[in-house]
C-alpha atoms as a PDB file:
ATOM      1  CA  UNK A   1      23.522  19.624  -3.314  1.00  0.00           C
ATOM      2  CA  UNK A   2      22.502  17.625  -0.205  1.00  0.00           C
ATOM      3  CA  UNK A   3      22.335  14.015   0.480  1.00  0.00           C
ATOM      4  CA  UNK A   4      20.037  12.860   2.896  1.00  0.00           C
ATOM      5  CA  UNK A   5      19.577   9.438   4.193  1.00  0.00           C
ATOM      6  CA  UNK A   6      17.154   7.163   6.487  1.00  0.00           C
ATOM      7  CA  UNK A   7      17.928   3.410   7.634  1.00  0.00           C
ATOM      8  CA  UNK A   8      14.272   2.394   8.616  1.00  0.00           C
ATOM      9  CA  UNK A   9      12.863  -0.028  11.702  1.00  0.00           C
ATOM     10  CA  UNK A  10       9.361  -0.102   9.465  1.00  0.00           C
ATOM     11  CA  UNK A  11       8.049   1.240   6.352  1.00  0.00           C
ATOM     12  CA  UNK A  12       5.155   3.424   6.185  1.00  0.00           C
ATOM     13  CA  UNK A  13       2.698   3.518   3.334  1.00  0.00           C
ATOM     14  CA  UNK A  14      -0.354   5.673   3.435  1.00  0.00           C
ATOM     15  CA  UNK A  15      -3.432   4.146   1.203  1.00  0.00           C
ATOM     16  CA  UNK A  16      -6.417   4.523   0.533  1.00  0.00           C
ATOM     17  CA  UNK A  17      -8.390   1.077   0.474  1.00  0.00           C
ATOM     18  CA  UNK A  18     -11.291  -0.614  -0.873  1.00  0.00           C
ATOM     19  CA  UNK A  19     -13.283  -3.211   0.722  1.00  0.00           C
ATOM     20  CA  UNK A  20     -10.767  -4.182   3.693  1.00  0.00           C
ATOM     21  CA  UNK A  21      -7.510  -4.015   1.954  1.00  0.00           C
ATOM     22  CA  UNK A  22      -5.236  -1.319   0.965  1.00  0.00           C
ATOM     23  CA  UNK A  23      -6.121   0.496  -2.067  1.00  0.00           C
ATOM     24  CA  UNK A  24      -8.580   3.368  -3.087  1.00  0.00           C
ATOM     25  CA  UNK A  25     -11.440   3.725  -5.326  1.00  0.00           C
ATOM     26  CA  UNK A  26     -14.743   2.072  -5.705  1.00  0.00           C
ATOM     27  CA  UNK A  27     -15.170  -1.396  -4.824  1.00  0.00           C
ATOM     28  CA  UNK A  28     -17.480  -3.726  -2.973  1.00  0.00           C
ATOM     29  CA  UNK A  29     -18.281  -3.716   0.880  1.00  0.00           C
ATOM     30  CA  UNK A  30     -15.878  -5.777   2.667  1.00  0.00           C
ATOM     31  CA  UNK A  31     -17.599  -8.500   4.900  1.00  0.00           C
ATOM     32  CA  UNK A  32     -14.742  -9.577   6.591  1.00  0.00           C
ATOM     33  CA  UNK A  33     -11.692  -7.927   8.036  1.00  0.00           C
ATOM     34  CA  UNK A  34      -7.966  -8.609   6.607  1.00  0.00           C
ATOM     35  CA  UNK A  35      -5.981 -10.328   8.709  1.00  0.00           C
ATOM     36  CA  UNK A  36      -3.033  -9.066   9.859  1.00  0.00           C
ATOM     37  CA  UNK A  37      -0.190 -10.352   7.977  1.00  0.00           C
ATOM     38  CA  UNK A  38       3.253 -10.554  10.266  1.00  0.00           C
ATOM     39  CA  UNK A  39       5.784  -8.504  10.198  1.00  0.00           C
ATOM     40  CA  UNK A  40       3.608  -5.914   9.147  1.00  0.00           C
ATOM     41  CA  UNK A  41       0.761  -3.403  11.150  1.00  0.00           C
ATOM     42  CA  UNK A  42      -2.025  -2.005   9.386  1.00  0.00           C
ATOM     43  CA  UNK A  43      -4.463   0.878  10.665  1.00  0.00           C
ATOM     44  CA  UNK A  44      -7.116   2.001   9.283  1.00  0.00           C
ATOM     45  CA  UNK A  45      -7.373   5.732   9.306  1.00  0.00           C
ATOM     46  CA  UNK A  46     -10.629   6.010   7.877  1.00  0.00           C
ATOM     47  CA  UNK A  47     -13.972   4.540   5.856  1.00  0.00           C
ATOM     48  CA  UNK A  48     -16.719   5.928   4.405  1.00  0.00           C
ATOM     49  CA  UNK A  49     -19.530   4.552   1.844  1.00  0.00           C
ATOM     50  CA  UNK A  50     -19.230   5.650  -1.594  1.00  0.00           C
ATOM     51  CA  UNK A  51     -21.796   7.229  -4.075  1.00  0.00           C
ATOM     52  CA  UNK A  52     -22.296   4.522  -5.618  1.00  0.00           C
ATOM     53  CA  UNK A  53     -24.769   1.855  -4.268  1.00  0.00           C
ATOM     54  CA  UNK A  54     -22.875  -1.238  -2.192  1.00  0.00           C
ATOM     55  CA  UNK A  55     -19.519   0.700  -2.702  1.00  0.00           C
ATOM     56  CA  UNK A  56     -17.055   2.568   0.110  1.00  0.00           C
ATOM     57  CA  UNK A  57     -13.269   3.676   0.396  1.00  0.00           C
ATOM     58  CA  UNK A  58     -10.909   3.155   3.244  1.00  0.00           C
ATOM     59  CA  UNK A  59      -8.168   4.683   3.894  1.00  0.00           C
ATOM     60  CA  UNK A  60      -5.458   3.199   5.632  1.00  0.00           C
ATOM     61  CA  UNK A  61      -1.712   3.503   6.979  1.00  0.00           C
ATOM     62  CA  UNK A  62       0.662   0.332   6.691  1.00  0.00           C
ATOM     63  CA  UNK A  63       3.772  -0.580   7.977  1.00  0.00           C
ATOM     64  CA  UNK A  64       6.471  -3.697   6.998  1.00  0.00           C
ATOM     65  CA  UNK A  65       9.760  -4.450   8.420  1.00  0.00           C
ATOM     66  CA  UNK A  66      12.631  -4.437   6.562  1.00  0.00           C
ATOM     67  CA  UNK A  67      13.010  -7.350   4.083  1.00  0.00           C
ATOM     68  CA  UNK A  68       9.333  -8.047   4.591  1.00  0.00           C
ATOM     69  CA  UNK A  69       7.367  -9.220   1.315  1.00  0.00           C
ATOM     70  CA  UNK A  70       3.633  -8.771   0.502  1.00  0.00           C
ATOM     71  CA  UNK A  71       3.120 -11.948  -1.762  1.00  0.00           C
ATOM     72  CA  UNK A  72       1.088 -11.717  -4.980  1.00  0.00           C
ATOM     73  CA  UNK A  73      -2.605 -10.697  -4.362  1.00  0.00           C
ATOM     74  CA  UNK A  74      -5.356  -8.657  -5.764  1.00  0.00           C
ATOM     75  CA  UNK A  75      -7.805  -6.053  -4.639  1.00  0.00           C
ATOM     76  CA  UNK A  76     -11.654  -5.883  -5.743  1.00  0.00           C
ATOM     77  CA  UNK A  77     -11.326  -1.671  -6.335  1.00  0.00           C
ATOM     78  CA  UNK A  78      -8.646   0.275  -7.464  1.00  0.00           C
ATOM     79  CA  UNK A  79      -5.477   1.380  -5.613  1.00  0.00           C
ATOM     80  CA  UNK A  80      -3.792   4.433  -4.864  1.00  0.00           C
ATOM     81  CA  UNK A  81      -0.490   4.218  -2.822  1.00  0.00           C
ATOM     82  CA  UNK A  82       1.461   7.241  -1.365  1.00  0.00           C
ATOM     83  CA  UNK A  83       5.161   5.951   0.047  1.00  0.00           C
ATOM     84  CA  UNK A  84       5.965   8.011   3.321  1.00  0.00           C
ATOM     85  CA  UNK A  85       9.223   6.395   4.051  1.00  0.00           C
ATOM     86  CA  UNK A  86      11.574   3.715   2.806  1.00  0.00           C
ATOM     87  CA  UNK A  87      12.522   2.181  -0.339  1.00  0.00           C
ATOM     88  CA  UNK A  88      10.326  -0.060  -2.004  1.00  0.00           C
ATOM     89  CA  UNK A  89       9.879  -2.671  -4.796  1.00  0.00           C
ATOM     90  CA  UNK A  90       6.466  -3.615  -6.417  1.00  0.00           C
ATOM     91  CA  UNK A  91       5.548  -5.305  -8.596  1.00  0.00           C
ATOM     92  CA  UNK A  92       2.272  -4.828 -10.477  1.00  0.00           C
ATOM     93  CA  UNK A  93       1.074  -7.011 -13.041  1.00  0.00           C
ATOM     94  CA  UNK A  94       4.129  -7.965 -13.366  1.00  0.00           C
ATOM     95  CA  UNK A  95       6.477  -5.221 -13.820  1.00  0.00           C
ATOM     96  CA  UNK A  96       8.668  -4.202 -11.391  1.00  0.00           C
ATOM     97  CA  UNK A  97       8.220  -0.612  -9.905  1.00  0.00           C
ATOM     98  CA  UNK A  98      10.806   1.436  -7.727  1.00  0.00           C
ATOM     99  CA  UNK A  99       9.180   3.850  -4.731  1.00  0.00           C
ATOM    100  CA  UNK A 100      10.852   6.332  -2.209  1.00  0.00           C
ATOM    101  CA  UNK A 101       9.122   8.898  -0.287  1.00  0.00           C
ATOM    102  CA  UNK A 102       6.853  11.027  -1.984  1.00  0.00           C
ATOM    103  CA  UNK A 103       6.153   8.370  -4.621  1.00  0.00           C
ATOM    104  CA  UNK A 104       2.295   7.876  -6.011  1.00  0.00           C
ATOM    105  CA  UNK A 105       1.764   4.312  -7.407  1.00  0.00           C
ATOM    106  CA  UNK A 106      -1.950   3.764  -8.860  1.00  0.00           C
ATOM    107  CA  UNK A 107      -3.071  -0.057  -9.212  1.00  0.00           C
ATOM    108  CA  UNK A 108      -6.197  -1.258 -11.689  1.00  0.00           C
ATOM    109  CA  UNK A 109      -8.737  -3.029 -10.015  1.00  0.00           C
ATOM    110  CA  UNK A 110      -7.951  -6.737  -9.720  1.00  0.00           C
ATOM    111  CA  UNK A 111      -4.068  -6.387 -11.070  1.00  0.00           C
ATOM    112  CA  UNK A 112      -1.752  -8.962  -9.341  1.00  0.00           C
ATOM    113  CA  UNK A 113       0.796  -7.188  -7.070  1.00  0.00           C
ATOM    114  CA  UNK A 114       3.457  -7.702  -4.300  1.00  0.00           C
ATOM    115  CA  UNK A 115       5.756  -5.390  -2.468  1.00  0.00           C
ATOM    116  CA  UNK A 116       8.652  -6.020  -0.963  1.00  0.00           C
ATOM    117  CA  UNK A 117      10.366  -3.748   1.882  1.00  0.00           C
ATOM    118  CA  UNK A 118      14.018  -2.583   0.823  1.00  0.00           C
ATOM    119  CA  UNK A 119      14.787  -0.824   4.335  1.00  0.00           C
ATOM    120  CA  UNK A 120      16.098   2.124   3.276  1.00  0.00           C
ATOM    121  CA  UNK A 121      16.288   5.145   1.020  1.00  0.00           C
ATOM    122  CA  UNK A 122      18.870   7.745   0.005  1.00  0.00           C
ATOM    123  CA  UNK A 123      18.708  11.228  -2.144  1.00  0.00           C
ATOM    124  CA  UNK A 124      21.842  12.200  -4.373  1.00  0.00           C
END
């Protein structure tokens, strides 16, 4: 058995989005860029228009410092989240959810959700 262990300067999520925030699935053109929140970087990795009519995907990478928080918000399209680094605690419609590396978190259209940076992760 190993034990492996990473203290982090930034956390690194890639996403897939919808409209202009992080997420993946169907959901409305965006309009308007997000801003960019502090503490945090966002880049956008790719975006393409969907089947559907009025509908595209965007996939992006973001990054929080330690201790940072995403407050409550909501996304018009669904979500798919894939953690590459850190430790992290969501919370989606309100129920907390732990993350590490490797982790796969899916989020319903329009579900309330936060996230907060936890620095760090270790394996047993």
């Amino acid at each position: 058995m190993f034990k492996t262990s990473w203290t982090l300067t930034r956390r690194n999520v890639l996403v897939a989005s919808t409209a202009a925030v992080v997420g993946n699935g169907l959901a409305p053109k965006a309009t308007r860029a997000q801003a960019q929140q502090a503490g945090s970087k966002r880049t956008e990795l790719q975006r393409h228009d969907l089947s559907a009519p009025g509908r595209e995907v965007i996939q992006v990478r973001v990054e929080f410092d330690p201790g940072e928080v995403a407050p409550e918000h909501t996304h018009p399209g669904e979500e798919i989240i894939y953690v590459l680094e850190g430790k992290l605690e969501y919370r989606i419609g309100g129920k907390p959810v732990s993350v590490k590396p490797g982790d796969v978190l899916f989020v319903p259209a329009g579900t309330v959700q936060s996230v907060k940076n936890l620095g760090c992760w270790s394996s047993p």
